[in-house]
PDB file of N, CA and C in Angstrom:
ATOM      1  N   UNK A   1     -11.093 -19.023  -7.436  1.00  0.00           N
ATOM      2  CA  UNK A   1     -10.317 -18.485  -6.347  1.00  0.00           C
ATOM      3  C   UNK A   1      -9.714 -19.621  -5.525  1.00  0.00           C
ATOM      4  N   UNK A   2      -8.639 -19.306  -4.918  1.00  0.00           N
ATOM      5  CA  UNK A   2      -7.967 -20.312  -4.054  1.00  0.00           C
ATOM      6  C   UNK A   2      -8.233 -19.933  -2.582  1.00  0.00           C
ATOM      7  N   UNK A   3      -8.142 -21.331  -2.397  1.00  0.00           N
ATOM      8  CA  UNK A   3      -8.989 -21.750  -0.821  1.00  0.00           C
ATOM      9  C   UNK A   3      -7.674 -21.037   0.257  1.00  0.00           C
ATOM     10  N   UNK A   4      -8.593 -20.520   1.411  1.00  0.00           N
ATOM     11  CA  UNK A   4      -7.500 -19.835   2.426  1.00  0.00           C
ATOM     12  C   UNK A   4      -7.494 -20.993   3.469  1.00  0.00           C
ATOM     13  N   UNK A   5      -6.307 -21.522   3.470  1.00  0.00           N
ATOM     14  CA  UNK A   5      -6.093 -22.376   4.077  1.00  0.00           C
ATOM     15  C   UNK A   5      -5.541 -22.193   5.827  1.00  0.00           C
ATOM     16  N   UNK A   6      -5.415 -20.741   5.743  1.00  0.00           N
ATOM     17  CA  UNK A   6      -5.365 -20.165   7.302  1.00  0.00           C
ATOM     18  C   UNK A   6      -6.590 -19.552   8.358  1.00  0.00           C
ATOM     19  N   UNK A   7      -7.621 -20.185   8.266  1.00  0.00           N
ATOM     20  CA  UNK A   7      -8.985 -19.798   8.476  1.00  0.00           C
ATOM     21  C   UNK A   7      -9.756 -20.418   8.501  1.00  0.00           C
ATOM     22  N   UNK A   8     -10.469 -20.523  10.178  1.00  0.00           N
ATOM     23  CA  UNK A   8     -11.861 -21.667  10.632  1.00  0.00           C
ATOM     24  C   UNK A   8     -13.009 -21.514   9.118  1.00  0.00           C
ATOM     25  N   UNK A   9     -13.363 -20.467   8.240  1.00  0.00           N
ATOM     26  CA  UNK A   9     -14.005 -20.177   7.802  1.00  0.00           C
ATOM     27  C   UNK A   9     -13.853 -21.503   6.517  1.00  0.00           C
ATOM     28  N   UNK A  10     -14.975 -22.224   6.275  1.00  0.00           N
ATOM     29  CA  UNK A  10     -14.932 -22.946   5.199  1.00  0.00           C
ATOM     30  C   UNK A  10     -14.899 -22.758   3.773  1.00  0.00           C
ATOM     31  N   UNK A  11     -15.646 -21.821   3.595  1.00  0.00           N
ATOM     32  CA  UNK A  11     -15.501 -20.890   2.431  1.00  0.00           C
ATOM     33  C   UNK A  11     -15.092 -20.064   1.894  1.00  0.00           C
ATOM     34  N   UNK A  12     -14.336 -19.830   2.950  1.00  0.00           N
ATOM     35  CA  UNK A  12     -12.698 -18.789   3.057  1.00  0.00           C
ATOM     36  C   UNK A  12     -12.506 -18.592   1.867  1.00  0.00           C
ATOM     37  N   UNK A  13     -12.175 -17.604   0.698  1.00  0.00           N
ATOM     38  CA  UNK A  13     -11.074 -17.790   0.004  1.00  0.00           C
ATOM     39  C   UNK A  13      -9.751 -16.942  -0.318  1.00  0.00           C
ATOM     40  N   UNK A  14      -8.779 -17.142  -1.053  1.00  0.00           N
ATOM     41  CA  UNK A  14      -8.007 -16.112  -0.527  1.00  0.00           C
ATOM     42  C   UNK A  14      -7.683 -14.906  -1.641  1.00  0.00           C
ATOM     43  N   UNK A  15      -7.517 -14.046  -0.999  1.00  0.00           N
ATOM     44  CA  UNK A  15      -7.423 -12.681  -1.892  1.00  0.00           C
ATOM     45  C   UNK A  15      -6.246 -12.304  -1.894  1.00  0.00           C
ATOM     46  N   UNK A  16      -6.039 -11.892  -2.976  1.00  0.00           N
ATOM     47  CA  UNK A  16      -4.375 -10.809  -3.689  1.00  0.00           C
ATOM     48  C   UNK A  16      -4.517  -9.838  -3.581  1.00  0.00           C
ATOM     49  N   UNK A  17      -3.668  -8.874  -2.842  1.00  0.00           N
ATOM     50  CA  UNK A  17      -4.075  -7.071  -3.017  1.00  0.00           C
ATOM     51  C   UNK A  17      -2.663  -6.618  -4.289  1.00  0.00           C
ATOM     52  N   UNK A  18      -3.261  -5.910  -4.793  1.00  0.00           N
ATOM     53  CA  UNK A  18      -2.578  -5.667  -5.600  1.00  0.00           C
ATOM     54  C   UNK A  18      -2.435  -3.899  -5.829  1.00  0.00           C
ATOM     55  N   UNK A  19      -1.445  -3.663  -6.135  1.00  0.00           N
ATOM     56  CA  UNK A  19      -1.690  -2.006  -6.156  1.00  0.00           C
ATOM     57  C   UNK A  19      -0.648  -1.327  -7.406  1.00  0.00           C
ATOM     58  N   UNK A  20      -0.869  -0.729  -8.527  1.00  0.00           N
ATOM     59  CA  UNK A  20      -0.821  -0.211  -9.417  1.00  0.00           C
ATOM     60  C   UNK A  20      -0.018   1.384  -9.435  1.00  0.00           C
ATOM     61  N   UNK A  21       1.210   1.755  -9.380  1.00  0.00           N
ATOM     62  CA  UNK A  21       2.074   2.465  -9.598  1.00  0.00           C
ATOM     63  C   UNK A  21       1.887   3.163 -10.778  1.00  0.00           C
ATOM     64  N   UNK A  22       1.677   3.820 -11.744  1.00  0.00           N
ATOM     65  CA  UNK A  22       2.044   4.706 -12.748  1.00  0.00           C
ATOM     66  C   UNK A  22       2.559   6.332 -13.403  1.00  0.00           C
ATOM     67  N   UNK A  23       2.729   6.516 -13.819  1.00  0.00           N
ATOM     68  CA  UNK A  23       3.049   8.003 -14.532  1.00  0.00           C
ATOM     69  C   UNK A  23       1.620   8.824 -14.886  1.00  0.00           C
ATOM     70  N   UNK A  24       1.592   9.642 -13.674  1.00  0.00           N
ATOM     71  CA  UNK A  24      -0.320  10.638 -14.355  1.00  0.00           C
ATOM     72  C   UNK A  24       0.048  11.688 -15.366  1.00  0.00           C
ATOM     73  N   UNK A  25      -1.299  12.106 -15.418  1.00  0.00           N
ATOM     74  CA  UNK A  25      -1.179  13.514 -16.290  1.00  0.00           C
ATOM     75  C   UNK A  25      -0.436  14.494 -15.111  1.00  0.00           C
ATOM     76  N   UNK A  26       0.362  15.419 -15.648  1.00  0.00           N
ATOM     77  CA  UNK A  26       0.517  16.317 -14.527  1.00  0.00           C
ATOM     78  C   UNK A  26      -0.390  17.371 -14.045  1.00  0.00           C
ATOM     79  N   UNK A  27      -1.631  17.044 -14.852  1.00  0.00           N
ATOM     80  CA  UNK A  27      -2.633  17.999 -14.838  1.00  0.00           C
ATOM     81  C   UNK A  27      -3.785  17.306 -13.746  1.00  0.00           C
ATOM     82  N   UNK A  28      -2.931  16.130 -13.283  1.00  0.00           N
ATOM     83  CA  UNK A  28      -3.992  15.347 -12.639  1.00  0.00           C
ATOM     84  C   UNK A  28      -4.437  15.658 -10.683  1.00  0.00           C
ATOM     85  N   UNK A  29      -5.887  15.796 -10.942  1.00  0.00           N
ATOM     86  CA  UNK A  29      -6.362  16.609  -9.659  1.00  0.00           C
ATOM     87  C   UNK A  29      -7.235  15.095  -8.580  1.00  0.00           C
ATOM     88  N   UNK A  30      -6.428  15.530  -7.234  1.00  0.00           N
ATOM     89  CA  UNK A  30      -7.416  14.536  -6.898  1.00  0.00           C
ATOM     90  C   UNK A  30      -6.487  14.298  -4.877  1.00  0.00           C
ATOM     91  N   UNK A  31      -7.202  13.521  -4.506  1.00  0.00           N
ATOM     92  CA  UNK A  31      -6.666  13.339  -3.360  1.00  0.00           C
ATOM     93  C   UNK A  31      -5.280  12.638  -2.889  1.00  0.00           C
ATOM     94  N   UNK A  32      -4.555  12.979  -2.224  1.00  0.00           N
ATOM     95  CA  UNK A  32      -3.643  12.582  -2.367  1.00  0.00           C
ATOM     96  C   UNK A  32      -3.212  10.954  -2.023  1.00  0.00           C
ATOM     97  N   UNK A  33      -2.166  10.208  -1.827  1.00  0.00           N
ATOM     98  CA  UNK A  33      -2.324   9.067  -1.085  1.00  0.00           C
ATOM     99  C   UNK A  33      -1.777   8.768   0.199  1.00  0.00           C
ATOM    100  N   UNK A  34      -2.583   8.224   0.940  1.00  0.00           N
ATOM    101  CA  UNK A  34      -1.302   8.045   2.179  1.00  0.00           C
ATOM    102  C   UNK A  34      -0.878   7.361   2.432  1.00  0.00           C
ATOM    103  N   UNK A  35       0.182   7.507   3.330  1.00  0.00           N
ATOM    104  CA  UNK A  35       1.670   7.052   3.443  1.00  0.00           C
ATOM    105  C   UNK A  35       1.091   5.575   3.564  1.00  0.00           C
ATOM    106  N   UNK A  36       0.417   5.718   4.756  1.00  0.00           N
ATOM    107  CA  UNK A  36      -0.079   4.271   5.141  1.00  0.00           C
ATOM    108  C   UNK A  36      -1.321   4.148   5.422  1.00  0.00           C
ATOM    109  N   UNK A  37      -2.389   3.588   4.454  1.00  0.00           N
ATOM    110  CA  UNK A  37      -3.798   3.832   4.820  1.00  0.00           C
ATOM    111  C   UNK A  37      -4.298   2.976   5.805  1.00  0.00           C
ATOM    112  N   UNK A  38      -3.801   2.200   6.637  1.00  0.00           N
ATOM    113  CA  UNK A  38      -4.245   1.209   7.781  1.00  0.00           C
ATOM    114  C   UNK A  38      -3.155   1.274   8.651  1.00  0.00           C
ATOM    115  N   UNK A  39      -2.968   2.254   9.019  1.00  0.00           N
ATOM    116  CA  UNK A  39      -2.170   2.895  10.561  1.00  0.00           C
ATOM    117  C   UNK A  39      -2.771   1.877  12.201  1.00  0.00           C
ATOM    118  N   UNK A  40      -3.857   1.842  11.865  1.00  0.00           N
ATOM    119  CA  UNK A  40      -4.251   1.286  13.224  1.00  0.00           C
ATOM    120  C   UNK A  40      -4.332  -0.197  13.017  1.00  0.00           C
ATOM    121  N   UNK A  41      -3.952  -0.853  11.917  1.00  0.00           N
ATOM    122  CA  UNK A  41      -4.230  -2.227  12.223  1.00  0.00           C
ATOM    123  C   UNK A  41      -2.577  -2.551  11.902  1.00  0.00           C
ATOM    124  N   UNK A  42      -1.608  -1.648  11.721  1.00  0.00           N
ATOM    125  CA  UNK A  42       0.091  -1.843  11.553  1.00  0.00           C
ATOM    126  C   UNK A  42       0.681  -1.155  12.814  1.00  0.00           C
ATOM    127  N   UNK A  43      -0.053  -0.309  13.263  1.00  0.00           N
ATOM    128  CA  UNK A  43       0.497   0.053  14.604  1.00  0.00           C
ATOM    129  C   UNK A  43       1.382  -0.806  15.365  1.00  0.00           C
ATOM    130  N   UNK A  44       0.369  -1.957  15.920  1.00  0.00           N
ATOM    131  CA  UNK A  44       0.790  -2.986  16.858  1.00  0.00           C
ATOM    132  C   UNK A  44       1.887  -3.252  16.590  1.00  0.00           C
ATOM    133  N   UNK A  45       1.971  -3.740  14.536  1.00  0.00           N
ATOM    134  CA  UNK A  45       3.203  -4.637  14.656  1.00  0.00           C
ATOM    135  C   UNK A  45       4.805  -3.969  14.299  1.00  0.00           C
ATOM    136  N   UNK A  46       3.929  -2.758  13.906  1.00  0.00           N
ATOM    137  CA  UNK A  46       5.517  -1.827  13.701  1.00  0.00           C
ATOM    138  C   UNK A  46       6.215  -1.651  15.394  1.00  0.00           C
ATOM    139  N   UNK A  47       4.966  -1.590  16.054  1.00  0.00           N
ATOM    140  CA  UNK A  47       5.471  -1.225  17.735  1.00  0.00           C
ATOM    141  C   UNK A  47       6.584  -2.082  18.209  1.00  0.00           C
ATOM    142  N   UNK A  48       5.761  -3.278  17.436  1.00  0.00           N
ATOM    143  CA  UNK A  48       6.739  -4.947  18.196  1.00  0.00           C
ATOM    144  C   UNK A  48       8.106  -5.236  17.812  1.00  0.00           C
ATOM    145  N   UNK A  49       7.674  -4.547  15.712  1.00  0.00           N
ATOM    146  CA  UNK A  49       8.736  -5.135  15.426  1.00  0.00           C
ATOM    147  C   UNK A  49      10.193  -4.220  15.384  1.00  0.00           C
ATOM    148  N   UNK A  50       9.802  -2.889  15.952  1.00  0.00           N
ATOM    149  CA  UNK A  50      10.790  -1.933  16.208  1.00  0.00           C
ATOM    150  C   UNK A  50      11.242  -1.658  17.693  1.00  0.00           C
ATOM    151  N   UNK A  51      10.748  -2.379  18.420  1.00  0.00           N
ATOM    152  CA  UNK A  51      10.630  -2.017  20.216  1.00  0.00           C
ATOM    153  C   UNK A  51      10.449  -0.710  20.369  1.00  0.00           C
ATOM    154  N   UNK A  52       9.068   0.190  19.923  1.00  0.00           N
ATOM    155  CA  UNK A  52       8.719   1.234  20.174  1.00  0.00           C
ATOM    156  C   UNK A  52       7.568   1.467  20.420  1.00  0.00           C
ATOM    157  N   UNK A  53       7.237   2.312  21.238  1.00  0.00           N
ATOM    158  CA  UNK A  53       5.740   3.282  21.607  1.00  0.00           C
ATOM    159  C   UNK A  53       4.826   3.126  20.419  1.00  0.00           C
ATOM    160  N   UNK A  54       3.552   2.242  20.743  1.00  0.00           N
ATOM    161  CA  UNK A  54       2.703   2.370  19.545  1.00  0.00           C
ATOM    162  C   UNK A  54       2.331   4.039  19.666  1.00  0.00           C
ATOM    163  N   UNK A  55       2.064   4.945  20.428  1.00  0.00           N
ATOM    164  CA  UNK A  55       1.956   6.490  19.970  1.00  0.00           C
ATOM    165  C   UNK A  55       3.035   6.628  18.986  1.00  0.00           C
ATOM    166  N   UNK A  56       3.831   6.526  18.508  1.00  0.00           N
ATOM    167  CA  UNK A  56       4.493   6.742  17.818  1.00  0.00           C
ATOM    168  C   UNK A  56       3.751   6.733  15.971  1.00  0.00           C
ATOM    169  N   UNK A  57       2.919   5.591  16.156  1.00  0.00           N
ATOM    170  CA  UNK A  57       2.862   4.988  14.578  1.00  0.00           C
ATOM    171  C   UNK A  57       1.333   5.634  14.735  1.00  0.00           C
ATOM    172  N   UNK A  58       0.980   6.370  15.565  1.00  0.00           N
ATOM    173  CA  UNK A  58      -0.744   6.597  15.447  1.00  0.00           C
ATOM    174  C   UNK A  58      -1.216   7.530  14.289  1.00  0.00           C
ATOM    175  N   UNK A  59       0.034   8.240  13.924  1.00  0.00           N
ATOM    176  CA  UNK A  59      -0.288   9.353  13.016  1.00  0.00           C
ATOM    177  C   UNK A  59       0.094   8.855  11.562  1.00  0.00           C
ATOM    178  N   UNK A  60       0.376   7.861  11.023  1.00  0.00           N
ATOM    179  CA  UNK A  60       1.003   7.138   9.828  1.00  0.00           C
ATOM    180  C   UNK A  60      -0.288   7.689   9.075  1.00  0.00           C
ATOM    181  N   UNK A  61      -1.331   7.403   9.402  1.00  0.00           N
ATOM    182  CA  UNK A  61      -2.497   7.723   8.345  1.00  0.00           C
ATOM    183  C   UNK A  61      -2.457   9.354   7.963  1.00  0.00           C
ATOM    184  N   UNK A  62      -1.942  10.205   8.585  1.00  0.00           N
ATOM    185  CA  UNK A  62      -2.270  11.614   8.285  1.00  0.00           C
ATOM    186  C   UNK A  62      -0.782  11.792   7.215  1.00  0.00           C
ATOM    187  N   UNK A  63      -0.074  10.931   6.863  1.00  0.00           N
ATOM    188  CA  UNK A  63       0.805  11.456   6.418  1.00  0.00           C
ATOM    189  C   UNK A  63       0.386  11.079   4.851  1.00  0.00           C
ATOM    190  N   UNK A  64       0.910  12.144   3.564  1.00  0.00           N
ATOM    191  CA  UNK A  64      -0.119  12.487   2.873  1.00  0.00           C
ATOM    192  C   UNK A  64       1.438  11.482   1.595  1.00  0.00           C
ATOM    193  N   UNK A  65       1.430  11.230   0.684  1.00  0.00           N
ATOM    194  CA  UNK A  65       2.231  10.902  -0.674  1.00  0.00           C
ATOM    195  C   UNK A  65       2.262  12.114  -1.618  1.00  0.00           C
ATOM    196  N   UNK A  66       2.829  12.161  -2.581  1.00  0.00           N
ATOM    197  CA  UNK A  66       2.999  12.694  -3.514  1.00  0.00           C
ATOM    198  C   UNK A  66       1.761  12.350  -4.822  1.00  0.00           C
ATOM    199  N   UNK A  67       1.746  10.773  -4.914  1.00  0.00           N
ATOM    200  CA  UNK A  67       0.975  10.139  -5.776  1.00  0.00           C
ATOM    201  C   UNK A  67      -0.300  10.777  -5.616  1.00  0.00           C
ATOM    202  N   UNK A  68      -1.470  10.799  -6.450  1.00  0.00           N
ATOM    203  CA  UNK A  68      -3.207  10.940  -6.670  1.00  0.00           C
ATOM    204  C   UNK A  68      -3.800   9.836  -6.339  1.00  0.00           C
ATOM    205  N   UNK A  69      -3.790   9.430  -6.184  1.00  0.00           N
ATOM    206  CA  UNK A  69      -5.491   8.346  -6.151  1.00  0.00           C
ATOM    207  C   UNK A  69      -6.420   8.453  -7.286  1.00  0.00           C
ATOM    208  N   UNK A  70      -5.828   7.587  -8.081  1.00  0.00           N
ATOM    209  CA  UNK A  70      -7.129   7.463  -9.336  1.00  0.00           C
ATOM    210  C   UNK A  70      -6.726   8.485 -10.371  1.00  0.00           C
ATOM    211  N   UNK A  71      -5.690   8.818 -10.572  1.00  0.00           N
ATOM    212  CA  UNK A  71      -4.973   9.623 -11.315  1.00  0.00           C
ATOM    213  C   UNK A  71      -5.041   9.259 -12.841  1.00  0.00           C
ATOM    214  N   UNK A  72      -5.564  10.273 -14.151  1.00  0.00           N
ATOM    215  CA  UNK A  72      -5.627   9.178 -14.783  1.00  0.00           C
ATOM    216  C   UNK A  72      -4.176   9.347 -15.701  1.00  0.00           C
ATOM    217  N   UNK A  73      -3.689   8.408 -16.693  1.00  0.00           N
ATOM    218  CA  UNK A  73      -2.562   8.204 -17.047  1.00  0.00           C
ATOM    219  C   UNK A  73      -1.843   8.879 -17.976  1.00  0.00           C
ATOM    220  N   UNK A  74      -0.836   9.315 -17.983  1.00  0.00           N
ATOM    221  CA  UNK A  74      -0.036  10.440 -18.848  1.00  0.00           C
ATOM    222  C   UNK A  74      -0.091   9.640 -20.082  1.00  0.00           C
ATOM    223  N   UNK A  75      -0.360  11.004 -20.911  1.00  0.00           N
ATOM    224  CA  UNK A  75       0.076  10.095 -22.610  1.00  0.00           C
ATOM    225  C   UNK A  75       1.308  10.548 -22.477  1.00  0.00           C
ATOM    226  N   UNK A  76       2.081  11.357 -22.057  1.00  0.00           N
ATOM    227  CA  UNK A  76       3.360  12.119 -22.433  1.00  0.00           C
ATOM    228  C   UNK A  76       4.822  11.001 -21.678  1.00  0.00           C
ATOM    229  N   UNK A  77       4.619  10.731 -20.564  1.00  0.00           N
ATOM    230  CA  UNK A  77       5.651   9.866 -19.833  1.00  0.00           C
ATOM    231  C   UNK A  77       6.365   8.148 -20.149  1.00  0.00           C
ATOM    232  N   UNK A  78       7.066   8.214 -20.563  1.00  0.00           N
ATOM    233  CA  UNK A  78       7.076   6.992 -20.755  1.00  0.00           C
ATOM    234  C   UNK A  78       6.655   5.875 -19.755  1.00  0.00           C
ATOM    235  N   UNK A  79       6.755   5.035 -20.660  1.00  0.00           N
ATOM    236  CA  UNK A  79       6.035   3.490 -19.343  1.00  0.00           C
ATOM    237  C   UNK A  79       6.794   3.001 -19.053  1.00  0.00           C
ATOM    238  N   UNK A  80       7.293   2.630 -17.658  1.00  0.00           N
ATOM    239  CA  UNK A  80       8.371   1.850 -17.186  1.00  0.00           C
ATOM    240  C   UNK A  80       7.427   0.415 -16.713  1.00  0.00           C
ATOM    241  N   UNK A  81       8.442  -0.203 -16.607  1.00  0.00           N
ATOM    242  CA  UNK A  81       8.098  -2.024 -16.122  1.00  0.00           C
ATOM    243  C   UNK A  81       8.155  -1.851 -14.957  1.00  0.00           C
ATOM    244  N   UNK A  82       7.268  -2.671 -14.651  1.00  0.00           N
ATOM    245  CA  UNK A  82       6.989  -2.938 -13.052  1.00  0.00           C
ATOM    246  C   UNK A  82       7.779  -4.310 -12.612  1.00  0.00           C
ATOM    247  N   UNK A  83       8.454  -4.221 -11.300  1.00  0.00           N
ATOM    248  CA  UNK A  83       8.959  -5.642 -11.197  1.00  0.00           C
ATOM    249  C   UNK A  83       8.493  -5.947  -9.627  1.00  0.00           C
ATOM    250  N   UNK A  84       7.540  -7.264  -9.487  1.00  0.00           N
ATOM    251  CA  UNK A  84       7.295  -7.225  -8.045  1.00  0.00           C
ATOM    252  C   UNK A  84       7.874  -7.289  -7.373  1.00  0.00           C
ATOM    253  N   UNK A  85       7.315  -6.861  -5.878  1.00  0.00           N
ATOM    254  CA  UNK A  85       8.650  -7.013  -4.924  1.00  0.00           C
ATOM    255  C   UNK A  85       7.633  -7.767  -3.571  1.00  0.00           C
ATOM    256  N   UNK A  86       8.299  -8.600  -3.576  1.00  0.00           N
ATOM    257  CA  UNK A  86       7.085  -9.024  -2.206  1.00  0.00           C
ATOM    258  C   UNK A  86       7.114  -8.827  -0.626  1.00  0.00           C
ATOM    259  N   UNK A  87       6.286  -8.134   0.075  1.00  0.00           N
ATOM    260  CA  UNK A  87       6.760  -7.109   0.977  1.00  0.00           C
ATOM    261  C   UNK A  87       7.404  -7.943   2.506  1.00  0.00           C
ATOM    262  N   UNK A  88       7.513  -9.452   2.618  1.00  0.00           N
ATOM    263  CA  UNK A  88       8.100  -9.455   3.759  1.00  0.00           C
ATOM    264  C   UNK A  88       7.552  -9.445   4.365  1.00  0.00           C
ATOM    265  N   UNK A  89       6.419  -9.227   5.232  1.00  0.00           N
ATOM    266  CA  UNK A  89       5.919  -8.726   6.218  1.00  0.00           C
ATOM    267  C   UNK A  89       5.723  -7.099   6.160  1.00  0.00           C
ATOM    268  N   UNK A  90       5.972  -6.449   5.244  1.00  0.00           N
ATOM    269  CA  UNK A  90       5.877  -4.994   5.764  1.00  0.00           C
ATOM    270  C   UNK A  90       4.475  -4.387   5.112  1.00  0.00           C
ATOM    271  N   UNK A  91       4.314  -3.326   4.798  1.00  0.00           N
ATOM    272  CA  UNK A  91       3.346  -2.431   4.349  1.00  0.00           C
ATOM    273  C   UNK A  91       3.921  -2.439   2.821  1.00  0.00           C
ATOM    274  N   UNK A  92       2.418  -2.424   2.768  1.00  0.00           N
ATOM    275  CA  UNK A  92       2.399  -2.416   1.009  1.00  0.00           C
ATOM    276  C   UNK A  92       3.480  -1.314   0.227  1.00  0.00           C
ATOM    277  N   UNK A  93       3.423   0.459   0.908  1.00  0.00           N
ATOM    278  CA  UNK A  93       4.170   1.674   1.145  1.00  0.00           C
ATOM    279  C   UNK A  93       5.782   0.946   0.123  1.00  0.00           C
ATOM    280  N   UNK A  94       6.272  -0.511   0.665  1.00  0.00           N
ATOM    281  CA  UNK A  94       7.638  -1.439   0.671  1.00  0.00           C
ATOM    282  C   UNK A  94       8.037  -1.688  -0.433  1.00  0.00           C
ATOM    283  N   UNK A  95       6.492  -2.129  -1.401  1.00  0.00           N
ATOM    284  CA  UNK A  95       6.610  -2.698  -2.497  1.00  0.00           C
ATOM    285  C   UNK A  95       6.447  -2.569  -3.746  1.00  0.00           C
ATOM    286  N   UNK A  96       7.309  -1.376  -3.964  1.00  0.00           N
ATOM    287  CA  UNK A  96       7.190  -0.978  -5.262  1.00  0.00           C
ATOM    288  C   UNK A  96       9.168  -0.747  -5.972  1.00  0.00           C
ATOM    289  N   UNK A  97       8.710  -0.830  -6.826  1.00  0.00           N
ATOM    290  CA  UNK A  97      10.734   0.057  -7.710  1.00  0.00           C
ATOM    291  C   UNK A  97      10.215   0.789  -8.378  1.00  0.00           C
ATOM    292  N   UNK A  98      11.126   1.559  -9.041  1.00  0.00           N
ATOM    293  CA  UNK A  98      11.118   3.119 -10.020  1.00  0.00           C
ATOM    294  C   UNK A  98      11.460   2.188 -11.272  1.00  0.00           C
TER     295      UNK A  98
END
């Protein structure tokens, strides 16, 4: 692993989040995803970086996706390529293509 070089912590190291897009079964049962699963720690900076009312962003977590969570994978759909997109500063929600 590579050392986090932004952090008193000596043993820091740094982590990749990574998140996985695909085609499910359409038969696939399960919870849905949301929009934005860390509403309260993006609050602040959507507030700042939009000049708006953090009440505004408090409800981001209740808002639900289309996608499953843990969905498992269609044999029937074709497979498209993934091409990264790196989010800028924004929410993960940013970084995906069709």
């Amino acid at each position: 692993m590579r050392e986090e070089l932004n952090t008193a912590e000596p043993d820091d190291k740094r982590e990749l989040m990574v998140q996985i897009w695909y085609p499910a079964s359409p038969s696939a049962k399960g919870n849905k995803a949301p929009y934005d699963a860390y509403p309260d720690i993006f609050e602040d900076g959507y507030s700042q970086a939009l000049h708006m009312p953090k009440m505004l962003f408090k409800n981001l977590g209740l808002i639900k996706t289309h996608a499953v969570e843990g969905a498992e994978l269609s044999d029937t759909a074709p497979r498209t390529r993934h091409l990264p997109n790196r989010a800028a500063g924004k929410s993960r929600v940013y970084c995906y293509r069709y």
